[in-house]
Protein backbone atom coordinates (compact mmCIF):
# COMPACT_ATOMS: atom_id res chain seq x y z
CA UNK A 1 44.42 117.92 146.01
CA UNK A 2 48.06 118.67 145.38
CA UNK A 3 49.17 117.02 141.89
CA UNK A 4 53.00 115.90 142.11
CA UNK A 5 55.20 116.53 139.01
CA UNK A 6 55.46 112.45 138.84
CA UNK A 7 51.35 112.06 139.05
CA UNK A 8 51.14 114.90 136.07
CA UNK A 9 53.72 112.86 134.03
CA UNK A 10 51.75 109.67 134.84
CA UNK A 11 48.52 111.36 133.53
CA UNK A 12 50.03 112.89 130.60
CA UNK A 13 51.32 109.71 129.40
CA UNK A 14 47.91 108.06 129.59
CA UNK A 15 46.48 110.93 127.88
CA UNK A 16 48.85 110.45 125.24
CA UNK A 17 48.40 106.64 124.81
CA UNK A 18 44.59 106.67 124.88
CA UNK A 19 44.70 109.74 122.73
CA UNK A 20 46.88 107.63 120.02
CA UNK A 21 45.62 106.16 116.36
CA UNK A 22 44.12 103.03 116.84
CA UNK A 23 44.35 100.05 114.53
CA UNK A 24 42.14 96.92 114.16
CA UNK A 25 44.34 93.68 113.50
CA UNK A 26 42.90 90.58 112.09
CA UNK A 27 43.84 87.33 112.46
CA UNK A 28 46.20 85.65 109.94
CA UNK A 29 44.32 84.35 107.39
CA UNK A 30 45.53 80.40 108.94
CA UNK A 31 43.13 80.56 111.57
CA UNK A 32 40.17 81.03 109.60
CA UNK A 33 38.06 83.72 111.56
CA UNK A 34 37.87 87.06 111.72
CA UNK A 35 38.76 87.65 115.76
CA UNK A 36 39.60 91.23 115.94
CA UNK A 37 41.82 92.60 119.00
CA UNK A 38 42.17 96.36 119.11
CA UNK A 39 46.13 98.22 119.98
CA UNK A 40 46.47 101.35 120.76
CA UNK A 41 50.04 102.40 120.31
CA UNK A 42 52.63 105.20 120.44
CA UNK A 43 53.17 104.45 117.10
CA UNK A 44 51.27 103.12 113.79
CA UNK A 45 53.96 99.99 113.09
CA UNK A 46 56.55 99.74 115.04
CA UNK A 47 57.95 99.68 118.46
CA UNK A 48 61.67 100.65 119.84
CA UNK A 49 64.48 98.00 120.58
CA UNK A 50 65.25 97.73 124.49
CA UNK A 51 63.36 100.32 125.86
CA UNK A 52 59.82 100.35 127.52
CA UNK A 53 57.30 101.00 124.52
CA UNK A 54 53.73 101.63 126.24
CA UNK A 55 50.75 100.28 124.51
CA UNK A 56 47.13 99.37 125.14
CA UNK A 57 45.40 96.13 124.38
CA UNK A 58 41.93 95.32 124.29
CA UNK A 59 38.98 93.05 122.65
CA UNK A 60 35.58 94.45 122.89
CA UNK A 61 33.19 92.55 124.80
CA UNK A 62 35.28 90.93 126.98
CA UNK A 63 37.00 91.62 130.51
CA UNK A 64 40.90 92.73 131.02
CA UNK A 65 41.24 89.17 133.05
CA UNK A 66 39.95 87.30 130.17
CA UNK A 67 43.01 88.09 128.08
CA UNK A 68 45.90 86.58 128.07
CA UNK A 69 48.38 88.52 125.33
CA UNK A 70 52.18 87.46 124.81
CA UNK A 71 54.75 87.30 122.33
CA UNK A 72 55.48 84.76 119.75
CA UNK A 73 58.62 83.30 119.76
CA UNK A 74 59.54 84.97 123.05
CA UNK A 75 60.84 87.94 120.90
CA UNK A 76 60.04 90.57 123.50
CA UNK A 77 59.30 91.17 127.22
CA UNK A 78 55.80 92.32 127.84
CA UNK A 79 54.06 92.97 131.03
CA UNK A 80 50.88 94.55 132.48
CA UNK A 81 52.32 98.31 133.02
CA UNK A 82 52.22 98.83 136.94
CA UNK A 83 52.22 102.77 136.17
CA UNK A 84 49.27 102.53 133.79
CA UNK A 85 45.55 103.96 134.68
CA UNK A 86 43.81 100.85 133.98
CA UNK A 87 44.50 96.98 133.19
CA UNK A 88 44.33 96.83 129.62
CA UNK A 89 47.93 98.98 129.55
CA UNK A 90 51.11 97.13 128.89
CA UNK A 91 54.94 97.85 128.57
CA UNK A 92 56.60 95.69 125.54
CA UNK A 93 60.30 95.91 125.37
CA UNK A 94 61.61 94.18 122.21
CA UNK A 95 64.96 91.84 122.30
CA UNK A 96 65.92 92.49 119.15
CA UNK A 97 67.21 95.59 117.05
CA UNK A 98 65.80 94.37 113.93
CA UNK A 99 62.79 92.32 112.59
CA UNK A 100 59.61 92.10 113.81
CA UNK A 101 57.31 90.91 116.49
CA UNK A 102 53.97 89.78 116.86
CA UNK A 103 51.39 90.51 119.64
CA UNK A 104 49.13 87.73 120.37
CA UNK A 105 45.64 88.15 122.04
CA UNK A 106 43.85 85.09 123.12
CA UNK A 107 40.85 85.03 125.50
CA UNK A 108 41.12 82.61 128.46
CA UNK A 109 38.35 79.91 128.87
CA UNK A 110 37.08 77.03 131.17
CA UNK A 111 40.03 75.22 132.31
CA UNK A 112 43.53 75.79 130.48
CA UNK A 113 41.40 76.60 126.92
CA UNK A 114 42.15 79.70 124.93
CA UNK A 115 40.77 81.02 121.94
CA UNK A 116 43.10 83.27 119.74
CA UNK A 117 41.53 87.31 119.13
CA UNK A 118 44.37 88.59 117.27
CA UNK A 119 47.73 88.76 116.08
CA UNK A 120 49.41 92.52 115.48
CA UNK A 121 52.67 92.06 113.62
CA UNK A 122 55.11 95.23 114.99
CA UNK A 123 58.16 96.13 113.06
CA UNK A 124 61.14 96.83 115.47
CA UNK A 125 63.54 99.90 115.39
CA UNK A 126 66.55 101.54 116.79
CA UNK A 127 65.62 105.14 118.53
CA UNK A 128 66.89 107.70 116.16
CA UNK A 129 70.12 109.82 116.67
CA UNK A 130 69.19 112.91 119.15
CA UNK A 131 70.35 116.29 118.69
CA UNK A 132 72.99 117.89 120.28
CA UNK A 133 73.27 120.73 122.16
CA UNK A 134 75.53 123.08 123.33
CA UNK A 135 74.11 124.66 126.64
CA UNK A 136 70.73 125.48 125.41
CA UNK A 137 71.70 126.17 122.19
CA UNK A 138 70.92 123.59 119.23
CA UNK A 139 73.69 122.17 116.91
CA UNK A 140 74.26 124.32 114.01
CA UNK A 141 72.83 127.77 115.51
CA UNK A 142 74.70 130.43 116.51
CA UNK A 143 76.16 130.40 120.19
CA UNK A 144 77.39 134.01 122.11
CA UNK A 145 81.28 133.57 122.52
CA UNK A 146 80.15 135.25 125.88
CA UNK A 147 78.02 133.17 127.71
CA UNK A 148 80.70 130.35 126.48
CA UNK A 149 83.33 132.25 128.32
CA UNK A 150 81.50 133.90 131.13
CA UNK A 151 78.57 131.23 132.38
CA UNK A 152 79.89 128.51 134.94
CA UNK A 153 78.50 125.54 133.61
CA UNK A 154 77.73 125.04 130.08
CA UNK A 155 77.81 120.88 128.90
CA UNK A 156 77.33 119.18 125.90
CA UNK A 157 74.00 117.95 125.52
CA UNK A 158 72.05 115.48 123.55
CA UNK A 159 67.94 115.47 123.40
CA UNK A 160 65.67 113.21 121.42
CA UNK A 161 62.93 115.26 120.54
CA UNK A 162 59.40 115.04 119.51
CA UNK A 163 58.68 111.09 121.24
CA UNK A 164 55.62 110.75 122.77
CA UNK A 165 56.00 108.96 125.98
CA UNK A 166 59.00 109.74 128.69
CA UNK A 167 62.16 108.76 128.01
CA UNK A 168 65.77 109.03 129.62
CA UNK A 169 67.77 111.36 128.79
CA UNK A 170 70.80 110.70 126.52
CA UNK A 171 74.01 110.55 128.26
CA UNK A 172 77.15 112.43 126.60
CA UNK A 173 80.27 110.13 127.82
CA UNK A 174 82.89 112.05 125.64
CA UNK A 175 83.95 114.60 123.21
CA UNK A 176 86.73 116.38 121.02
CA UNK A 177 86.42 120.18 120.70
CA UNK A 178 88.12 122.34 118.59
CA UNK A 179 87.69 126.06 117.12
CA UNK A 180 88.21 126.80 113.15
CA UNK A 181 90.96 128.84 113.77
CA UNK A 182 92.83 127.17 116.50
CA UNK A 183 95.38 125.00 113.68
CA UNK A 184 95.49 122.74 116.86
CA UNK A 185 94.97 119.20 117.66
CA UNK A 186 91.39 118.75 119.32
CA UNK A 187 90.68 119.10 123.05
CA UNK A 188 89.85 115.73 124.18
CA UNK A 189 87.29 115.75 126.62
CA UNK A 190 86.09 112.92 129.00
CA UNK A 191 81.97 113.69 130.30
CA UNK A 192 80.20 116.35 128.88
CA UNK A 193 81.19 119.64 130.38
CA UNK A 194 83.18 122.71 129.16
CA UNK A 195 86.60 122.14 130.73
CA UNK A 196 89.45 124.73 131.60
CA UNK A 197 91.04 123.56 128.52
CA UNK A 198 88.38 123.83 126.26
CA UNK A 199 87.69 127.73 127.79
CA UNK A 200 91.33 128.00 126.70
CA UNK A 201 90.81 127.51 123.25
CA UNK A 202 87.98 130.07 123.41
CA UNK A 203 89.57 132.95 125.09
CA UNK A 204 91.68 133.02 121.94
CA UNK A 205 88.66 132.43 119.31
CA UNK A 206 87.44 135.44 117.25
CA UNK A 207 83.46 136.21 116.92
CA UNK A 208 83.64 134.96 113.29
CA UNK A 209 84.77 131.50 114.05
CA UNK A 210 82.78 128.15 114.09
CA UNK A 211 83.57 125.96 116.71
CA UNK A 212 83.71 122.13 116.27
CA UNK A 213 82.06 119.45 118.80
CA UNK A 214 82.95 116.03 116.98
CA UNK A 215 83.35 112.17 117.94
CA UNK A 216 80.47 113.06 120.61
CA UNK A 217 80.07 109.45 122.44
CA UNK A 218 76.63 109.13 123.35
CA UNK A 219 74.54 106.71 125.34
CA UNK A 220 70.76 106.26 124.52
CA UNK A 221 68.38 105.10 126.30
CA UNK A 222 68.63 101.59 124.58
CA UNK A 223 72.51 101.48 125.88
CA UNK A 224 73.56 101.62 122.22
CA UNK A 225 76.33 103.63 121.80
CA UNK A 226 76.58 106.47 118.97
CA UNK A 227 79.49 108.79 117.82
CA UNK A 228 77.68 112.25 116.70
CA UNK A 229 79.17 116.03 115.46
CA UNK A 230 78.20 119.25 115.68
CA UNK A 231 79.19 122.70 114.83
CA UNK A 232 78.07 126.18 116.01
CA UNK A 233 78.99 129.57 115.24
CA UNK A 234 80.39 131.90 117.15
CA UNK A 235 78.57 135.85 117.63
C-alpha cells in the first residue's frame, strides 16, 4: 500500500503522543476518593494558548463511550480529535494566554448520572519566539554575500523548532534591513522576501560586514503578533 505524506504525518503524530510521559492525576482532595484518570500529553504541565494541543485521555477499566471529559469553567475548547487513531485522542485549545485549566474525567452512568475519575490541572502558555532565518541560514551564522546576490529567491524566515506535534508555519509580514556599513536609513520591507532594494544595499556591502534584519513582524500560529531581530555575517 502506498503511504501518502499526510497518512505518514498522521502516524507520526500518534507515535509521538502515545510515545509521550504519562502522568496519573488524582482527584482533588474535596471529593474524597482516589479516582485516577490517566493523560498522556505533549507536554508534562502545560498546554499552548489558541492552538490545537493533542492529548490522550483514558481511565482503565472502562470504555472510550463511558467518558465524558470537559473543561471547567468553559476555559478551553476540547473535542474528540477526528485525525486521531483511536477514541480516547482529543484536541484542547485553551481561551486564554495565561492561567490554568483543568481537565475533568467523569464516567457516564444509568440515566444522566456521572461519577467524577479525575481532574488534571494544565498550566497555559504562549508558544515561544521562533528563530529566524535567512534563506536556510539561521540567525546569527554566517551567510555567503553570494548566494544573497546571485540566488533568485531568498526570504526571511521564521521556524519554531523542536515541538512535537505539527504546527503552522510562522508567517513573516514585515521587515527593516540594513548592512553595518551602509550609514543609511533601513530598507523597509513589506512580506518576507529579498527585494530589488534590499539587493541594492548588498551589491555595495563588503565580505566583512554584518547585515541587520530588525523589527521582523511575525505571525504565529496562535495569531499573536511578535516583533523579532536578527543579524548575520557576511563571508
Amino acid at each position: 500500500m502506498v503511504m501518502t505524506i499526510e497518512t505518514r504525518k498522521k502516524m507520526v503524530r500518534r507515535a509521538t503522543i502515545m510515545s509521550m510521559l504519562l502522568f496519573t492525576a488524582m482527584m482533588m482532595p474535596a471529593y474524597g476518593q482516589y479516582d485516577r484518570a490517566v493523560v498522556a500529553l505533549t507536554r508534562l504541565d502545560y498546554v499552548y494558548y489558541n492552538i490545537d494541543n493533542p492529548m490522550s485521555v483514558s481511565v482503565p477499566g472502562l470504555m472510550p463511550k463511558d467518558l465524558l471529559v470537559y473543561i471547567g469553567e468553559d476555559k478551553a475548547f476540547i473535542h474528540r480529535d477526528p485525525d486521531g487513531s483511536n477514541v480516547n485522542d482529543f484536541i484542547v485549545r485553551p481561551k486564554d494566554s495565561v492561567g490554568t485549566i483543568d481537565v475533568h474525567v467523569d464516567e457516564r452512568l444509568e440515566g444522566k448520572l456521572t461519577k467524577t475519575r479525575g481532574i488534571v490541572r494544565l498550566r497555559v502558555v504562549t508558544l515561544p519566539n521562533p528563530t529566524l532565518f535567512l534563506g536556510y541560514v539561521r540567525q546569527g551564522d554566517t551567510v555567503a554575500l553570494d548566494d544573497l546576490l546571485n540566488k533568485g529567491y531568498i526570504q526571511v524566515k521564521a521556524e519554531l523548532e523542536g515541538f512535537n506535534f505539527p504546527l503552522d508555519a510562522p508567517e513573516v509580514l514585515g521587515y527593516e534591513f540594513n548592512r553595518s556599513e551602509s550609514f543609511q536609513l533601513p530598507v523597509v520591507v513589506e512580506g518576507s522576501r529579498l527585494t530589488d532594494e534590499v539587493r541594492d544595499m548588498l551589491a555595495k556591502a563588503r565580505r566583512d560586514e554584518t547585515i541587520y534584519i530588525e523589527q521582523v513582524r511575525v505571525r504565529l500560529p496562535d495569531q499573536r503578533i511578535v516583533t523579532l531581530k536578527a543579524q548575520f555575517p557576511l563571508k
